[in-house]
Protein backbone atom coordinates (compact mmCIF):
# COMPACT_ATOMS: atom_id res chain seq x y z
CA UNK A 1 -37.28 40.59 14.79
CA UNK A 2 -36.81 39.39 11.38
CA UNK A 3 -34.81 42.05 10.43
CA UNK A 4 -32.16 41.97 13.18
CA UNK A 5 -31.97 38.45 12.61
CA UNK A 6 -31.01 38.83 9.52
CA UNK A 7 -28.59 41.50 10.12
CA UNK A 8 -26.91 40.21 12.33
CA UNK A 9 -26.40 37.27 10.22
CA UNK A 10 -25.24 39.12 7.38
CA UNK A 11 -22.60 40.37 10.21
CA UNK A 12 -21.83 36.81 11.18
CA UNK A 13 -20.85 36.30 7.30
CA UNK A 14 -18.99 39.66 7.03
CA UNK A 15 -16.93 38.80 10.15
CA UNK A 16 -16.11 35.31 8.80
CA UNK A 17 -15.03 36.63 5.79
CA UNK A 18 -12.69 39.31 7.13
CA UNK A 19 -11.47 36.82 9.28
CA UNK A 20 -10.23 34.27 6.25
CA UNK A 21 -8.32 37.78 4.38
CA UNK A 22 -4.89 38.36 5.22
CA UNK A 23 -4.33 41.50 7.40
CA UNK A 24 -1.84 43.84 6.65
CA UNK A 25 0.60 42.97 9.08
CA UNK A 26 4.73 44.08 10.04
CA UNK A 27 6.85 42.02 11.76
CA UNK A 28 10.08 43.27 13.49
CA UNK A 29 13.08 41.25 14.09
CA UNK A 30 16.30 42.12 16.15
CA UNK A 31 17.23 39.84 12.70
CA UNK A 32 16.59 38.67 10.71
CA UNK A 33 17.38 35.00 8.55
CA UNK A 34 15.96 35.94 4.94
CA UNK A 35 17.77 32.58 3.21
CA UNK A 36 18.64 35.09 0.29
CA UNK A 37 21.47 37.31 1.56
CA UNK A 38 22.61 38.39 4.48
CA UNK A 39 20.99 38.25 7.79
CA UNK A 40 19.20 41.81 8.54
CA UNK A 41 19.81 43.44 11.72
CA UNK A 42 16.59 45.89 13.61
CA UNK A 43 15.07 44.02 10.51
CA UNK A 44 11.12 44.59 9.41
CA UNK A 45 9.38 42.86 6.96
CA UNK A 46 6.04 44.14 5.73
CA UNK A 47 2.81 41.67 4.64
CA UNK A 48 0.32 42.31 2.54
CA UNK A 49 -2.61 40.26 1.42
CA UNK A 50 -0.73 37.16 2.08
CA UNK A 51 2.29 38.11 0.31
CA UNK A 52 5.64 39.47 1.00
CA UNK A 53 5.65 43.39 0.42
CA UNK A 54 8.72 45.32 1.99
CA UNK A 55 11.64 43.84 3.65
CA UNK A 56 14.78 45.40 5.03
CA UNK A 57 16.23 47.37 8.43
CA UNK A 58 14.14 49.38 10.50
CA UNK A 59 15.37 52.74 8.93
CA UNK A 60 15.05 51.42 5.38
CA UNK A 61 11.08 50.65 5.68
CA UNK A 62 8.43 52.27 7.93
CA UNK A 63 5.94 50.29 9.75
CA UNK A 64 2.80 52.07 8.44
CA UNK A 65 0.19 53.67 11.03
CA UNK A 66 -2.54 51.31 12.16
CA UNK A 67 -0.71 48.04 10.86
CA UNK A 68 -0.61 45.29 13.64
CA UNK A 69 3.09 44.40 14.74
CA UNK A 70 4.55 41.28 15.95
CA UNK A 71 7.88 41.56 16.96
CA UNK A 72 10.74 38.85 18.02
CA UNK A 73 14.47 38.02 18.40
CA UNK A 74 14.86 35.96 15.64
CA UNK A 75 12.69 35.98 12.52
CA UNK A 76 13.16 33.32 9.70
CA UNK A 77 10.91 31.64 7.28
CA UNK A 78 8.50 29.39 7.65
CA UNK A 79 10.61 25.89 8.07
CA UNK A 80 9.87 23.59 5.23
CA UNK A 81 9.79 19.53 6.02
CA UNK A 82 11.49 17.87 2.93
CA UNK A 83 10.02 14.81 4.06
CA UNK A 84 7.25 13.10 6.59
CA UNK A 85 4.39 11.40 6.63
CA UNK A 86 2.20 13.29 9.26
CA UNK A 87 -1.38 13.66 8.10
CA UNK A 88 -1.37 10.29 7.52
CA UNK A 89 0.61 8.58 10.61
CA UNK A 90 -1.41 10.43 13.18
CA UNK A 91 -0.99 11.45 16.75
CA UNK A 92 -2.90 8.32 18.94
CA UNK A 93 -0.40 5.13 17.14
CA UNK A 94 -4.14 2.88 16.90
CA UNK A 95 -4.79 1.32 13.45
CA UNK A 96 -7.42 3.77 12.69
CA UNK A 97 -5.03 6.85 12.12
CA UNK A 98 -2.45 4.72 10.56
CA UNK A 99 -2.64 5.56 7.01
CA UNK A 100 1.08 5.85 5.40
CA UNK A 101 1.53 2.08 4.53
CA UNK A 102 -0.88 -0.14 2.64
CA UNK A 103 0.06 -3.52 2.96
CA UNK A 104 -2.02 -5.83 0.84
CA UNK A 105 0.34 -5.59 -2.07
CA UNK A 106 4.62 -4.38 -2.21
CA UNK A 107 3.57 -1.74 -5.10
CA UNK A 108 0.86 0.68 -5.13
CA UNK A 109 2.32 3.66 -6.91
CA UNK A 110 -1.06 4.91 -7.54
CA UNK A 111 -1.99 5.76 -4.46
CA UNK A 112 -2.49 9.34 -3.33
CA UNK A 113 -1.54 11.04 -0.51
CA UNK A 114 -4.22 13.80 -1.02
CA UNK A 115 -6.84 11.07 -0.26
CA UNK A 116 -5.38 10.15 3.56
CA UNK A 117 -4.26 13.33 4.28
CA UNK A 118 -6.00 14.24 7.62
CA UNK A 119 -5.00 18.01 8.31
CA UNK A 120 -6.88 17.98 11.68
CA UNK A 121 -4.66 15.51 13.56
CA UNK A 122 -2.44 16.85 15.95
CA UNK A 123 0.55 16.28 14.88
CA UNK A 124 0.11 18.64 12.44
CA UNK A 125 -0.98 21.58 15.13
CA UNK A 126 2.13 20.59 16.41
CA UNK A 127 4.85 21.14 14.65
CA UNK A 128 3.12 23.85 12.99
CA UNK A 129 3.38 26.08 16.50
CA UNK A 130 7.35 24.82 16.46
CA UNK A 131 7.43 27.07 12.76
CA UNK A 132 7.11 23.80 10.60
CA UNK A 133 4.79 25.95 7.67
CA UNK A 134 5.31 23.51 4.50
CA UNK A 135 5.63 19.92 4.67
CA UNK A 136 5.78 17.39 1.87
CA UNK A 137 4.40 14.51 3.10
CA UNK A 138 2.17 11.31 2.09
CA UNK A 139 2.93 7.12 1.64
CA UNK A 140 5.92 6.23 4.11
CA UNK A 141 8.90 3.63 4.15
CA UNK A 142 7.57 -0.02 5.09
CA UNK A 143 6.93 -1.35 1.20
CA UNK A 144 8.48 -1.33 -2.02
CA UNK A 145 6.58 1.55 -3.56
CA UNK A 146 4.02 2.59 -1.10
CA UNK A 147 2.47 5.52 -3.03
CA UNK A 148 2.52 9.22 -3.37
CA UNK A 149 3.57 12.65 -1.28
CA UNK A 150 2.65 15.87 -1.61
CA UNK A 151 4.02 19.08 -0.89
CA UNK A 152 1.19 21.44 1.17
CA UNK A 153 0.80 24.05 4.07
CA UNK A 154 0.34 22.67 7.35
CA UNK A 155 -2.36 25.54 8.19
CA UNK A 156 -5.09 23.48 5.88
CA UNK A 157 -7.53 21.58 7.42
CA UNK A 158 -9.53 20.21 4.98
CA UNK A 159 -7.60 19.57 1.11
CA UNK A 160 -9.01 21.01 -2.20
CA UNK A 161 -7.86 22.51 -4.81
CA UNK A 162 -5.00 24.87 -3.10
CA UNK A 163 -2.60 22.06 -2.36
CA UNK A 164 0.55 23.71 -3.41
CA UNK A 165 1.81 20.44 -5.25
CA UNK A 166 -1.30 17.44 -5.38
CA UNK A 167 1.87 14.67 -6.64
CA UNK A 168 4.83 15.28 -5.91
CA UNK A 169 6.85 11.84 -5.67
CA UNK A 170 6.44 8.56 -5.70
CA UNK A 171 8.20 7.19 -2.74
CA UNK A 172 9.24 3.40 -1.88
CA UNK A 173 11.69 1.71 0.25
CA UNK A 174 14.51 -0.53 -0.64
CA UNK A 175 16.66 -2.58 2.18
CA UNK A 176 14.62 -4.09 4.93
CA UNK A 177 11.64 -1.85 4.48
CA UNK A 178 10.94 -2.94 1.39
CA UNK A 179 11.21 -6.46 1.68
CA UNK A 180 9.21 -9.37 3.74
CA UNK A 181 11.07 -12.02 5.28
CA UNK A 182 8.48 -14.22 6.66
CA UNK A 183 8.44 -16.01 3.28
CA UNK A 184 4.85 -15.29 2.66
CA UNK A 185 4.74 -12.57 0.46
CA UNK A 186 7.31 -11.29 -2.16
CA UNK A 187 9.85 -9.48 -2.29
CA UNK A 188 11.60 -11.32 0.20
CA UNK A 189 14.72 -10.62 -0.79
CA UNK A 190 16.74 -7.41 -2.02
CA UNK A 191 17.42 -8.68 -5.84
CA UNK A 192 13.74 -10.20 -5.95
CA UNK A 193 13.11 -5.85 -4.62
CA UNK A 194 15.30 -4.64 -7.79
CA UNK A 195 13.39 -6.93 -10.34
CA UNK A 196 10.29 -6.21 -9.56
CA UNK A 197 10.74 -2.38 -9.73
CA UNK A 198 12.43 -3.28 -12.99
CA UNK A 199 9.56 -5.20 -14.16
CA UNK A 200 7.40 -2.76 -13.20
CA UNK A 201 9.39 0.37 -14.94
CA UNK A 202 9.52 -1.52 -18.37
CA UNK A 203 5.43 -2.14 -17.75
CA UNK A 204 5.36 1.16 -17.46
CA UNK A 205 7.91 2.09 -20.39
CA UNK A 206 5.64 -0.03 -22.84
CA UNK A 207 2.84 1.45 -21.42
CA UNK A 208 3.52 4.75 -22.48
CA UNK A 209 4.64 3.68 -26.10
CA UNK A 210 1.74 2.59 -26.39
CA UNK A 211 -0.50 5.57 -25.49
CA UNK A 212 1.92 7.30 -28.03
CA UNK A 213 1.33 5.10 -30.79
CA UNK A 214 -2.21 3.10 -30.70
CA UNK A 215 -4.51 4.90 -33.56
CA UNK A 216 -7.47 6.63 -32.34
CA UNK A 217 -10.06 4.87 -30.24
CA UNK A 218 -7.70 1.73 -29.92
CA UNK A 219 -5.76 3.43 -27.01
CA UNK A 220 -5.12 0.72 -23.91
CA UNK A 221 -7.24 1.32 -21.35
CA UNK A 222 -6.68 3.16 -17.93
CA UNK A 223 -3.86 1.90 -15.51
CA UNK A 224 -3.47 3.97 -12.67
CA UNK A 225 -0.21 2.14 -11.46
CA UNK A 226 1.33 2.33 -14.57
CA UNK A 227 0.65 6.23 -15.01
CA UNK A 228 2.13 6.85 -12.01
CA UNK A 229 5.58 5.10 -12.86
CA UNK A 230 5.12 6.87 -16.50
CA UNK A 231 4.84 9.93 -15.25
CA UNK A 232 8.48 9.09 -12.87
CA UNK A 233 10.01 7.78 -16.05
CA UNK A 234 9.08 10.79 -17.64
CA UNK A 235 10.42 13.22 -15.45
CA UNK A 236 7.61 14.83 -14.32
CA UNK A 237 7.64 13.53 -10.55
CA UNK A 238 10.73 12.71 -9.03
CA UNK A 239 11.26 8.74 -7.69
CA UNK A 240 12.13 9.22 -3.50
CA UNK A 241 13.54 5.94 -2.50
CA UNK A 242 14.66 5.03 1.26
CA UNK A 243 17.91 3.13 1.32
CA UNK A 244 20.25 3.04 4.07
CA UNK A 245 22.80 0.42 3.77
CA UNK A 246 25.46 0.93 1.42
CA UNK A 247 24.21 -2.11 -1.15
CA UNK A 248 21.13 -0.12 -1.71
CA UNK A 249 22.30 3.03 -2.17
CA UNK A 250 24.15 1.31 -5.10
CA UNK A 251 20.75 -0.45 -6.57
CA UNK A 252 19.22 2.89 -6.22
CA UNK A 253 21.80 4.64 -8.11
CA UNK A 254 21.74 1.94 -10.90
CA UNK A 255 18.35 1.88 -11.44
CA UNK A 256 18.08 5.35 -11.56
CA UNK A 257 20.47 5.75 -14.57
CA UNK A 258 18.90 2.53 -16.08
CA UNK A 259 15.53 4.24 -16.55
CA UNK A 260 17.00 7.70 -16.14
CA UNK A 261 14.83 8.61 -13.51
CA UNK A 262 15.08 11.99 -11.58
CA UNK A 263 16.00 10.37 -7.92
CA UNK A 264 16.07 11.49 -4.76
CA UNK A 265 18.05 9.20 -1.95
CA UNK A 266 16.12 9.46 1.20
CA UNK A 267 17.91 7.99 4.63
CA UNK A 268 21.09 7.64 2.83
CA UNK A 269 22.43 6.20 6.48
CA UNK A 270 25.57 4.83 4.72
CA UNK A 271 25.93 7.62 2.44
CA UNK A 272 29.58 8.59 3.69
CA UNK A 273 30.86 5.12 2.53
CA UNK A 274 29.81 5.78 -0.54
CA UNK A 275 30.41 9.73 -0.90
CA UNK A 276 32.62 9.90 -4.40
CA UNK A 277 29.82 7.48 -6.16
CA UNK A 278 27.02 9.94 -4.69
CA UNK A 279 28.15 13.04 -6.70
CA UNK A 280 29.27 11.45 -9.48
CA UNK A 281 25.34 10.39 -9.75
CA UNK A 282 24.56 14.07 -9.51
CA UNK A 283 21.72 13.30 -6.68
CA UNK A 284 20.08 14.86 -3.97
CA UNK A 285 19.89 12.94 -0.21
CA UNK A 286 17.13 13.90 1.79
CA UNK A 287 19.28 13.16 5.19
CA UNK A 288 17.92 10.60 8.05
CA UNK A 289 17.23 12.58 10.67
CA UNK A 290 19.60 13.10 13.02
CA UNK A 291 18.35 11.62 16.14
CA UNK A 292 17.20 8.42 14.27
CA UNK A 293 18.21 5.32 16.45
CA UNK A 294 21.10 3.70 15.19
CA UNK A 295 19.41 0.08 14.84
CA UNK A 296 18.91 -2.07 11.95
CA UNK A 297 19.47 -0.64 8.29
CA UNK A 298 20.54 2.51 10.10
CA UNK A 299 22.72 1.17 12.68
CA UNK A 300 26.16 2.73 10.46
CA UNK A 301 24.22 6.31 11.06
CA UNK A 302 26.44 9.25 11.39
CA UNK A 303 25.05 12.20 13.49
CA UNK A 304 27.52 14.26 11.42
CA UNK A 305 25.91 12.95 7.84
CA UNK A 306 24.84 16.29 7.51
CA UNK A 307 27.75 18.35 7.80
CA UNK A 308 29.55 15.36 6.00
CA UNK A 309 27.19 16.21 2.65
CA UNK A 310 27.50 19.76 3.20
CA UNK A 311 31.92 19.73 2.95
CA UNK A 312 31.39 17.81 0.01
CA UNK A 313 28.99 19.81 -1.23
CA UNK A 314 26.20 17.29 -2.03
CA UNK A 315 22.67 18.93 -1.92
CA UNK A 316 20.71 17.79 0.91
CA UNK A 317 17.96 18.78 2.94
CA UNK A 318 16.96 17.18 6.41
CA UNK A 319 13.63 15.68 7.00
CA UNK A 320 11.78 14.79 10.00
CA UNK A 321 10.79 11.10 8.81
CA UNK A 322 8.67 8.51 10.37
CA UNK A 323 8.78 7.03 13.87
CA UNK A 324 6.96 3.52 14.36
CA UNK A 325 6.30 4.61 18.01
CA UNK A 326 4.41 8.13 19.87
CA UNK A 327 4.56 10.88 18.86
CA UNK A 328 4.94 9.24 15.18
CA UNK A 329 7.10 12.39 13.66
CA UNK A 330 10.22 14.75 14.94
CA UNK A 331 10.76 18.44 14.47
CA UNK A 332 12.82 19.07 11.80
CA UNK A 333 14.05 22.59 14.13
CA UNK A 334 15.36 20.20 16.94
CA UNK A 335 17.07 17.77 14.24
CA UNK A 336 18.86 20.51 12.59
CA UNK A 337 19.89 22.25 15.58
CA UNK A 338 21.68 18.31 16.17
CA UNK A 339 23.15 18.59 13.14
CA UNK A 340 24.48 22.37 13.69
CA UNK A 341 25.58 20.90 17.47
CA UNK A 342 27.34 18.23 15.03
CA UNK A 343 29.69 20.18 12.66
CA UNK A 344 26.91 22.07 10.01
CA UNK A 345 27.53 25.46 10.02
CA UNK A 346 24.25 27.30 11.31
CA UNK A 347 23.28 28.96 8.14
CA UNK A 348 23.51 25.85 6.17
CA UNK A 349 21.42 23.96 8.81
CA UNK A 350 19.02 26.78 8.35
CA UNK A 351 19.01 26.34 4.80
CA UNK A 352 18.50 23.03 5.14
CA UNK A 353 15.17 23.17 6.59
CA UNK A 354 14.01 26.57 4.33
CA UNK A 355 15.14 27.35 1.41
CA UNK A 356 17.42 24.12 0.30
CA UNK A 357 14.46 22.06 1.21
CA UNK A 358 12.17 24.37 -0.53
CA UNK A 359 14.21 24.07 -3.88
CA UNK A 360 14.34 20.21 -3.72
CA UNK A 361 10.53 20.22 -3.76
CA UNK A 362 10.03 22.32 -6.42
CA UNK A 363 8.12 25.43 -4.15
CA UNK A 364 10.94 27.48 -3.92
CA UNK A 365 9.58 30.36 -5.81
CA UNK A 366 6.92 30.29 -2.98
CA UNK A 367 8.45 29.59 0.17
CA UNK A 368 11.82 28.75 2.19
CA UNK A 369 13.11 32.21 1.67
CA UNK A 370 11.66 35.70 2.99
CA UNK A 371 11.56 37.83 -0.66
CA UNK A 372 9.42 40.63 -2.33
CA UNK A 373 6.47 38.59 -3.77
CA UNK A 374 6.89 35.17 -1.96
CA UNK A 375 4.23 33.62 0.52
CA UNK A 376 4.41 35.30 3.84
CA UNK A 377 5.03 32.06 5.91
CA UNK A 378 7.24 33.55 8.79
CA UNK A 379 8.95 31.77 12.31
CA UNK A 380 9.64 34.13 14.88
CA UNK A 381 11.53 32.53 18.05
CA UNK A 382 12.91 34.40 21.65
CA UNK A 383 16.66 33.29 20.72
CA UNK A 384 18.96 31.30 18.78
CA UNK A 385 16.27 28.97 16.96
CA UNK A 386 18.66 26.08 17.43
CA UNK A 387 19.00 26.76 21.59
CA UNK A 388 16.76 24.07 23.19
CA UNK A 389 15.80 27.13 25.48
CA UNK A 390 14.58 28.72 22.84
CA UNK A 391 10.79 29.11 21.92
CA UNK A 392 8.44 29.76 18.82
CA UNK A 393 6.62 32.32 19.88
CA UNK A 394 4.91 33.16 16.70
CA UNK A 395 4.14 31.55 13.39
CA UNK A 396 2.38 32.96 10.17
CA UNK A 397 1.00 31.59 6.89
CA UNK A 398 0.00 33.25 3.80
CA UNK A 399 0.17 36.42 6.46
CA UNK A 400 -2.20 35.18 8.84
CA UNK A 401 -1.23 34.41 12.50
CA UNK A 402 -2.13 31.05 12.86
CA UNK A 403 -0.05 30.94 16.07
CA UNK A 404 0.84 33.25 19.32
CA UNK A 405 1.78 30.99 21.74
CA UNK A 406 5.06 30.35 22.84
CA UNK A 407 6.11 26.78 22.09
């Protein structure tokens, strides 16, 4: 009795084991949306041990004998959120799974997304089974600098060590999301906003001098805050600020070239008042989604924003943001398919929520794009993935099937 008891444990282990390896798997598409040439027709892309192996028409590669095939209308890659917060606003709305916005102070650049994240809330089962495969999410508007994102795969449960990017931005808000009215705590106004991210910057600016020049042993000791905003004024982590009205678009911009910070406009609600001034700052917009309600700082919105950025060829991405109310986050599928139904041509609404997105994160050499060698995070779909009729039918990650049901 021993014995088998212990064999069939050993099975138990084996079994788990296989399971967490990435099958060899094909996938056949009537086409095929690789986001680096051409759309493939009777398309078939091969996986291998997570990764990319073979990609091209049916008579170009062979499905090999005894590989598992999924096949589907439309294949494209995994779609790639350029910016959210689920993981940390979860599904229920109740304090207790609230976690994007600390309020007890209007700065906290130092604190990290990776801590909150909660990979076992719904919301991230969800939009996973709509194809949503990479997300970069963390600290949300509703303060000044509320803290870090990060850029991760929405098939991980638990974080560790294989977060594709731990810190990724520091993100804040500027307009009314970033300020406090009821006269109790500052800023409570948008120039008292602008000075103290000023203050802060030059804190941080000093701060780094002196790490460069104290003498051995005489270094100043750890601040967590202000190695966060060195490492933005660096360069090595990108500032994401939320402005919508046209007067903070403009604070953004100048602060940005004050400190010469790598920026990325997020909301940009206003931006097509302000278009010229935009690429002349060489910056990238992470667009409000489209079916944000016009109200408050984003009552100028333009449900054409999108195709507006994409004539004057200012890169974007579209993001599925943060909703105060259920279910807390969008789809970023349905909001480009609004912006597609709204002027953007198809492929760049595509790219917009794979590979454009992908490259404004950083992960592009990864994911957004189905290539020889990249992560095999695939979206298959019944029809035109921007059809409301349509379904997911199948995702994958790092070549596993994590889903199979039609969504």
């Amino acid at each position: 009795m021993k014995f088998k008891s212990t064999f069939i444990y050993i099975l138990v282990i084996l079994y788990c084991i296989a399971g967490s390896l990435s099958a060899n798997l094909a996938v056949k598409g009537e086409t095929i949306y690789t986001m680096a040439g051409d759309p493939i027709t009777a398309g078939v892309v091969l996986i291998e041990d997570g990764k990319i192996s073979k990609i091209g028409t049916a008579d170009e590669v062979s499905i090999p004998n005894g590989w598992d095939t999924l096949s589907a209308a439309v294949v494209t890659p995994g779609l790639v959120d350029a910016h959210t917060t689920v993981g940390l606003s979860g599904m229920l709305n109740q304090a207790h799974d609230q976690e994007q916005v600390e309020k007890s102070a209007p700065m906290q650049p130092e604190l990290r997304a990776i801590d909150a994240y909660n990979g076992r809330d719904e919301l991230v089962d969800w939009v996973r089974n709509l194809g949503v495969t990479t997300v970069h999410t963390g600290h949300g508007p509703g303060s000044l600098i509320s803290g870090q994102t990060m850029v991760l795969k929405t098939d991980q449960k638990s974080i560790g060590d294989e977060v594709m990017v731990p810190f990724a931005m520091v993100t804040g808000s500027l307009g009314t999301g970033g300020i406090n009215r009821d006269g109790k705590k500052s800023p409570g106004t948008r120039a008292k906003a602008i000075a103290l991210l000023r203050t802060e910057l030059i804190k941080a600016s000093e701060y780094l001098t002196k790490l460069e020049t104290a003498e051995e042993g005489k270094e100043p000791s750890r601040d967590l805050r202000l190695e966060a905003l060195g490492d933005v004024l660096q360069g090595n982590n990108p500032l994401l600020l939320t402005a919508h009205r046209h007067q903070d678009i403009g604070a953004t911009l100048r602060l940005a070239e004050e400190f010469g910070l790598k920026l990325i406009l997020d909301g940009a609600s206003e931006a097509h008042l302000m278009l010229e001034t935009i690429k002349e700052a060489d910056v990238t917009v992470i667009v409000h989604p489209t079916m944000m309600r016009a109200g408050g700082d984003g009552e100028n919105m333009t449900l054409e924003m999108a195709a507006i950025l994409d004539r004057e060829g200012i890169p974007f991405a579209i993001q599925s943001g943060f909703e105060s109310y259920v279910p807390k986050t969008r789809v970023i599928l349905f909001e480009a398919g609004m912006a597609a139904a709204y002027g953007l041509p198809f492929e760049a609404a595509l790219s917009s929520i794979t590979i454009d997105a992908a490259r404004i994160l950083g992960v592009d050499d990864r994911v957004g794009s189905l290539e020889v060698g990249k992560d095999a995070d695939l979206a298959l779909f019944d029809g035109d993935p921007f059809e409301y009729v349509t379904h997911c039918t199948a995702v994958i990650i790092d070549g596993n099937v994590v889903s199979d049901t039609s969504r």
